[in-house]
N, C-alpha and C. Protein backbone atom coordinates (compact mmCIF):
# COMPACT_ATOMS: atom_id res chain seq x y z
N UNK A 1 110.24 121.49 126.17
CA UNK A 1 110.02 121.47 124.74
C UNK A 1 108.69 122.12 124.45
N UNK A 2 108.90 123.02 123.93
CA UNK A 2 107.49 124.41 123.48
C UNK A 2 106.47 123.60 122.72
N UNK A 3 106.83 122.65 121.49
CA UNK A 3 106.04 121.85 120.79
C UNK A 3 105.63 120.29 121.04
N UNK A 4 105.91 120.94 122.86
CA UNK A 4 104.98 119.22 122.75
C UNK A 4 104.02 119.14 124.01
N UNK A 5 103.18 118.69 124.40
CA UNK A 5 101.89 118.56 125.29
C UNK A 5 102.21 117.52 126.28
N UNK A 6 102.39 117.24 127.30
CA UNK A 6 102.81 115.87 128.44
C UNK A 6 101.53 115.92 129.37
N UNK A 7 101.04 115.08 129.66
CA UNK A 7 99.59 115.51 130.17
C UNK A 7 100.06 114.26 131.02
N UNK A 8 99.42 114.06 132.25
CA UNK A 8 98.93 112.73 133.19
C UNK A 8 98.02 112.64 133.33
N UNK A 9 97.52 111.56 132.57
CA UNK A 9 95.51 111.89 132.67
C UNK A 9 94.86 110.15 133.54
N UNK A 10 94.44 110.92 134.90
CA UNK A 10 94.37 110.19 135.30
C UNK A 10 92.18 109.42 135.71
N UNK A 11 92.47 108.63 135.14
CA UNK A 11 91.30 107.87 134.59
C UNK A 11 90.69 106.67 135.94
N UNK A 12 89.72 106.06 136.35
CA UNK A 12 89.06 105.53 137.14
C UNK A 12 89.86 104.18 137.26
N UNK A 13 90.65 103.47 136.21
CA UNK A 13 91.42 102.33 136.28
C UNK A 13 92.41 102.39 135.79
N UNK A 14 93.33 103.70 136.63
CA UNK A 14 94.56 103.80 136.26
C UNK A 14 95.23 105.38 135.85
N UNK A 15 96.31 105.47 135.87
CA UNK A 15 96.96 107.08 135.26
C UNK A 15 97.68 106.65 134.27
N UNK A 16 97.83 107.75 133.25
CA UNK A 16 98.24 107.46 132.09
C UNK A 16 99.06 108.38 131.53
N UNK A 17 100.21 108.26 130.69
CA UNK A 17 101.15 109.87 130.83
C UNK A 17 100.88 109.83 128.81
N UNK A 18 100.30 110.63 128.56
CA UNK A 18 100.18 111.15 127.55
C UNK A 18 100.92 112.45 126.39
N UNK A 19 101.70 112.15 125.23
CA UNK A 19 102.49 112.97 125.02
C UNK A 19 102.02 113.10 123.52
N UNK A 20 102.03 114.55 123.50
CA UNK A 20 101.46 115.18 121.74
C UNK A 20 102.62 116.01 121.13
N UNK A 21 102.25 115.52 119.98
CA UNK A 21 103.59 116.79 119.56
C UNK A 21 103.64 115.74 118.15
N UNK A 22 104.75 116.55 117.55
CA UNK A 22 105.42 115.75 115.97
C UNK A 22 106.21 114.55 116.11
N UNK A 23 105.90 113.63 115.52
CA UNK A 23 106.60 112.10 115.72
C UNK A 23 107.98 112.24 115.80
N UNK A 24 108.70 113.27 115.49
CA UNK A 24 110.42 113.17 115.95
C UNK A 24 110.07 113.76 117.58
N UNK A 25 109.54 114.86 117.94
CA UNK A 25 109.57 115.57 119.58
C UNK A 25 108.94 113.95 120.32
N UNK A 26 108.10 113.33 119.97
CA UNK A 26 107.05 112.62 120.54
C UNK A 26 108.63 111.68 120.83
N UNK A 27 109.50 111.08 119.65
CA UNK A 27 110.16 109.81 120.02
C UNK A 27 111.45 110.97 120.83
N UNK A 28 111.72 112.01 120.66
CA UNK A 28 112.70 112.17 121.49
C UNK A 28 112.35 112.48 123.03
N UNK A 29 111.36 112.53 123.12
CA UNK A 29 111.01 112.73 124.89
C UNK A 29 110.90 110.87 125.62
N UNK A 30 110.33 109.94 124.49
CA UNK A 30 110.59 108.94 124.66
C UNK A 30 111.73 108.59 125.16
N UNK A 31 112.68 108.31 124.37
CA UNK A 31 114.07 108.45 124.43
C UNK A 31 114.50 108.88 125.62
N UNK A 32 114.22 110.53 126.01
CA UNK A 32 114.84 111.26 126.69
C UNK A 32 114.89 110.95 128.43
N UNK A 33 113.48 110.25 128.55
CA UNK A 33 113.13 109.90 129.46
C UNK A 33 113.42 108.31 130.06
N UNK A 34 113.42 108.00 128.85
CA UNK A 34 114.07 106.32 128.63
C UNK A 34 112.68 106.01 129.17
N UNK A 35 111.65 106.04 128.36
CA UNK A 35 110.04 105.15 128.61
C UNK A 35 110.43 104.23 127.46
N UNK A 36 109.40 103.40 127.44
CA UNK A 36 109.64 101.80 126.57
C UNK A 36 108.61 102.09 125.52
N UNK A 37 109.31 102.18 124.16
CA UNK A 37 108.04 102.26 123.03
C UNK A 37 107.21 101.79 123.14
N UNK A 38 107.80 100.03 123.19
CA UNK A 38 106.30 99.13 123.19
C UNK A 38 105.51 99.15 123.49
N UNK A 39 105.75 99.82 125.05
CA UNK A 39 104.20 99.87 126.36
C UNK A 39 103.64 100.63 125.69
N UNK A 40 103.93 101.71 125.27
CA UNK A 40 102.67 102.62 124.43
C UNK A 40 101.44 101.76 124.47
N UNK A 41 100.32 103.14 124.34
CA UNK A 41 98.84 102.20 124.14
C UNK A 41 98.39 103.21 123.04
N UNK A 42 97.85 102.42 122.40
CA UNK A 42 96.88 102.74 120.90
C UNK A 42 95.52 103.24 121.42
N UNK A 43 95.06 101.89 122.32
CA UNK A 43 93.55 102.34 122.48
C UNK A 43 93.21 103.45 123.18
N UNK A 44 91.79 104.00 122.89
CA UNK A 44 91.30 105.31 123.53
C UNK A 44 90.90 104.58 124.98
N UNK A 45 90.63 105.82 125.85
CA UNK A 45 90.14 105.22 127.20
C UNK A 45 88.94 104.84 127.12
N UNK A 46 87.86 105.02 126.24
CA UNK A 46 86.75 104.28 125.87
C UNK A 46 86.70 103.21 125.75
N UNK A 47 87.86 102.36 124.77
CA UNK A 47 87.87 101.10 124.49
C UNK A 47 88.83 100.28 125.29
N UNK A 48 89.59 101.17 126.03
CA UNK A 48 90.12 99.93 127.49
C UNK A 48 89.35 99.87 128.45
N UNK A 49 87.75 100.87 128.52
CA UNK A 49 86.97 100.40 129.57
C UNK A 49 86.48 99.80 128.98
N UNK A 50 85.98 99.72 128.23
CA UNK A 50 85.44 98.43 127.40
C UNK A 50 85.38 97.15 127.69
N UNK A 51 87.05 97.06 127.46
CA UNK A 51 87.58 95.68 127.53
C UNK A 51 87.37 95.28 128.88
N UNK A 52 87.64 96.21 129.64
CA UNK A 52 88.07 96.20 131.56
C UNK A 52 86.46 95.21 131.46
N UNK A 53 85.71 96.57 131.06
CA UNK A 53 84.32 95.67 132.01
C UNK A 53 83.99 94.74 131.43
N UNK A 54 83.84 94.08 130.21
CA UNK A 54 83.77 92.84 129.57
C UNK A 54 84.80 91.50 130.48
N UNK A 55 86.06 92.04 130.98
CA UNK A 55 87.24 91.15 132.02
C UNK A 55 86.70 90.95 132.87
N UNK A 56 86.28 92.31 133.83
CA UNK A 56 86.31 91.85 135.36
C UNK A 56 84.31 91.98 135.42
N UNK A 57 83.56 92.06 134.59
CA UNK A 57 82.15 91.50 134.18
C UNK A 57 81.91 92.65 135.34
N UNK A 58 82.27 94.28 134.97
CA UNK A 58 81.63 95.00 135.85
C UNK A 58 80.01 95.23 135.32
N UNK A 59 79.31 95.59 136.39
CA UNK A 59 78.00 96.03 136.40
C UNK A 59 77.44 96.77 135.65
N UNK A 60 78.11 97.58 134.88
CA UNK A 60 77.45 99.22 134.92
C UNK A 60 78.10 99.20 133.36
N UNK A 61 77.74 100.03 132.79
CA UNK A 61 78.23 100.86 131.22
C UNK A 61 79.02 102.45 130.93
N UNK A 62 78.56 102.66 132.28
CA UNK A 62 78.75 103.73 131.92
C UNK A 62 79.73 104.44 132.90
N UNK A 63 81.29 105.27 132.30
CA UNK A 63 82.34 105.37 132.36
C UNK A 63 82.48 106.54 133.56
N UNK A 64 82.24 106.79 134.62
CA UNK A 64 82.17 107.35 135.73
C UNK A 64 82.97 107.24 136.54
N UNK A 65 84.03 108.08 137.54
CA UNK A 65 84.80 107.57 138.65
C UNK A 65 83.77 107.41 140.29
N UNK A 66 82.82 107.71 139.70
CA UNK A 66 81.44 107.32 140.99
C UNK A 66 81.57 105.80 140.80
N UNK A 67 81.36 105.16 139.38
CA UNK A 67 81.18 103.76 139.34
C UNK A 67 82.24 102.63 140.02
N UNK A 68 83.14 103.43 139.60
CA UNK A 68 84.52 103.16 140.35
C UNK A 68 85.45 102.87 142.21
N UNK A 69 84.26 104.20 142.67
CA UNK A 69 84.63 104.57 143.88
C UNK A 69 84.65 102.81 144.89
N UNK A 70 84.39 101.62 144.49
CA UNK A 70 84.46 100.47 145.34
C UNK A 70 84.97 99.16 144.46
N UNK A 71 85.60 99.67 143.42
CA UNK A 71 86.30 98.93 142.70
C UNK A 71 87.76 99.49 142.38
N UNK A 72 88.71 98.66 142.77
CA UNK A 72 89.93 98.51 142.12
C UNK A 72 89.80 97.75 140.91
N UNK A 73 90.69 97.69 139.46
CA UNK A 73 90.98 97.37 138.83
C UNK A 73 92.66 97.37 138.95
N UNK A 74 93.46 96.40 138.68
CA UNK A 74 95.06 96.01 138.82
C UNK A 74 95.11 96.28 137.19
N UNK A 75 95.57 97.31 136.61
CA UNK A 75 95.72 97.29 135.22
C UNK A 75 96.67 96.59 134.72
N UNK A 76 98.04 96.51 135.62
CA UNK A 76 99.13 95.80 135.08
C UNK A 76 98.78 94.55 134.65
N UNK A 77 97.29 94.01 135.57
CA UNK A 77 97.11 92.54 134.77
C UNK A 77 96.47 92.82 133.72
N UNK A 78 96.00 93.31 133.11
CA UNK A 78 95.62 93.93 131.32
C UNK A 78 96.48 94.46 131.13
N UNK A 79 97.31 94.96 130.74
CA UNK A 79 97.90 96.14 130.34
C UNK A 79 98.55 95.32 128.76
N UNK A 80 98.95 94.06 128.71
CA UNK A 80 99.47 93.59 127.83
C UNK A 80 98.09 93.58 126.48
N UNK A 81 97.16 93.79 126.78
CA UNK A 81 95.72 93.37 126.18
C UNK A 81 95.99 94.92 124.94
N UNK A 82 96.48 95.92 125.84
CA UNK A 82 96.28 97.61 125.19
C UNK A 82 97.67 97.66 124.41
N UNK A 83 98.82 97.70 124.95
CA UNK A 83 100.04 97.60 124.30
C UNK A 83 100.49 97.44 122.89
N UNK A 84 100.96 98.58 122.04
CA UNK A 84 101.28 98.39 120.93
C UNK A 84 102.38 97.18 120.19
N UNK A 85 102.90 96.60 121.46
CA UNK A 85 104.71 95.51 121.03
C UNK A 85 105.39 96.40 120.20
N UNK A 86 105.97 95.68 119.51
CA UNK A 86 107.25 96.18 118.93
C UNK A 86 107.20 96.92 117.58
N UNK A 87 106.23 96.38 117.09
CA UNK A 87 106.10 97.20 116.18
C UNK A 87 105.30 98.41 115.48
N UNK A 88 104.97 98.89 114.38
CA UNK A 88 104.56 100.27 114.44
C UNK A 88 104.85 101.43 114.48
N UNK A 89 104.58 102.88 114.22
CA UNK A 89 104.99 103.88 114.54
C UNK A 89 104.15 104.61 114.92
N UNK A 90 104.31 106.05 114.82
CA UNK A 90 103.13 107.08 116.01
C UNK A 90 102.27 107.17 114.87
């Protein structure tokens, strides 16, 4: 699909599949792929590190995969924290 962007952007606590385009291309690749609306995430990756390091009371502020290199983060146990549910649209 020419009008739409699919990116995997993969971030220090976690990969993330990212899709741009016009809210009909955006829900038909949804669809197409059979991904789950709900999981969608709203927040920017700024404000799920945010949250992360406020959770797991990391050290540091500042958003680096150096800071990272001896920390795992399990996102699936947040992941409900970012999640749009059921309702909403793009």
């Amino acid at each position: 699909m020419s009008d739409a962007t699919i990116c995997l952007d993969t971030m220090p606590f976690g990969r993330f599949l990212e899709i741009e385009g016009s809210p009909g291309t955006i829900m038909r690749i949804v669809h197409d792929v059979e991904l789950r609306w709900e999981h969608r995430i709203l927040s920017s990756y700024l404000g799920i590190f945010e949250i992360l390091r406020e959770k797991e009371r990391l050290p540091f502020s500042d958003f680096t995969f150096d800071n990272f290199k001896t920390i795992s983060i399990p996102f699936d146990r947040y992941a409900h924290l970012f999640e749009a549910g059921d309702g909403g649209g793009i």
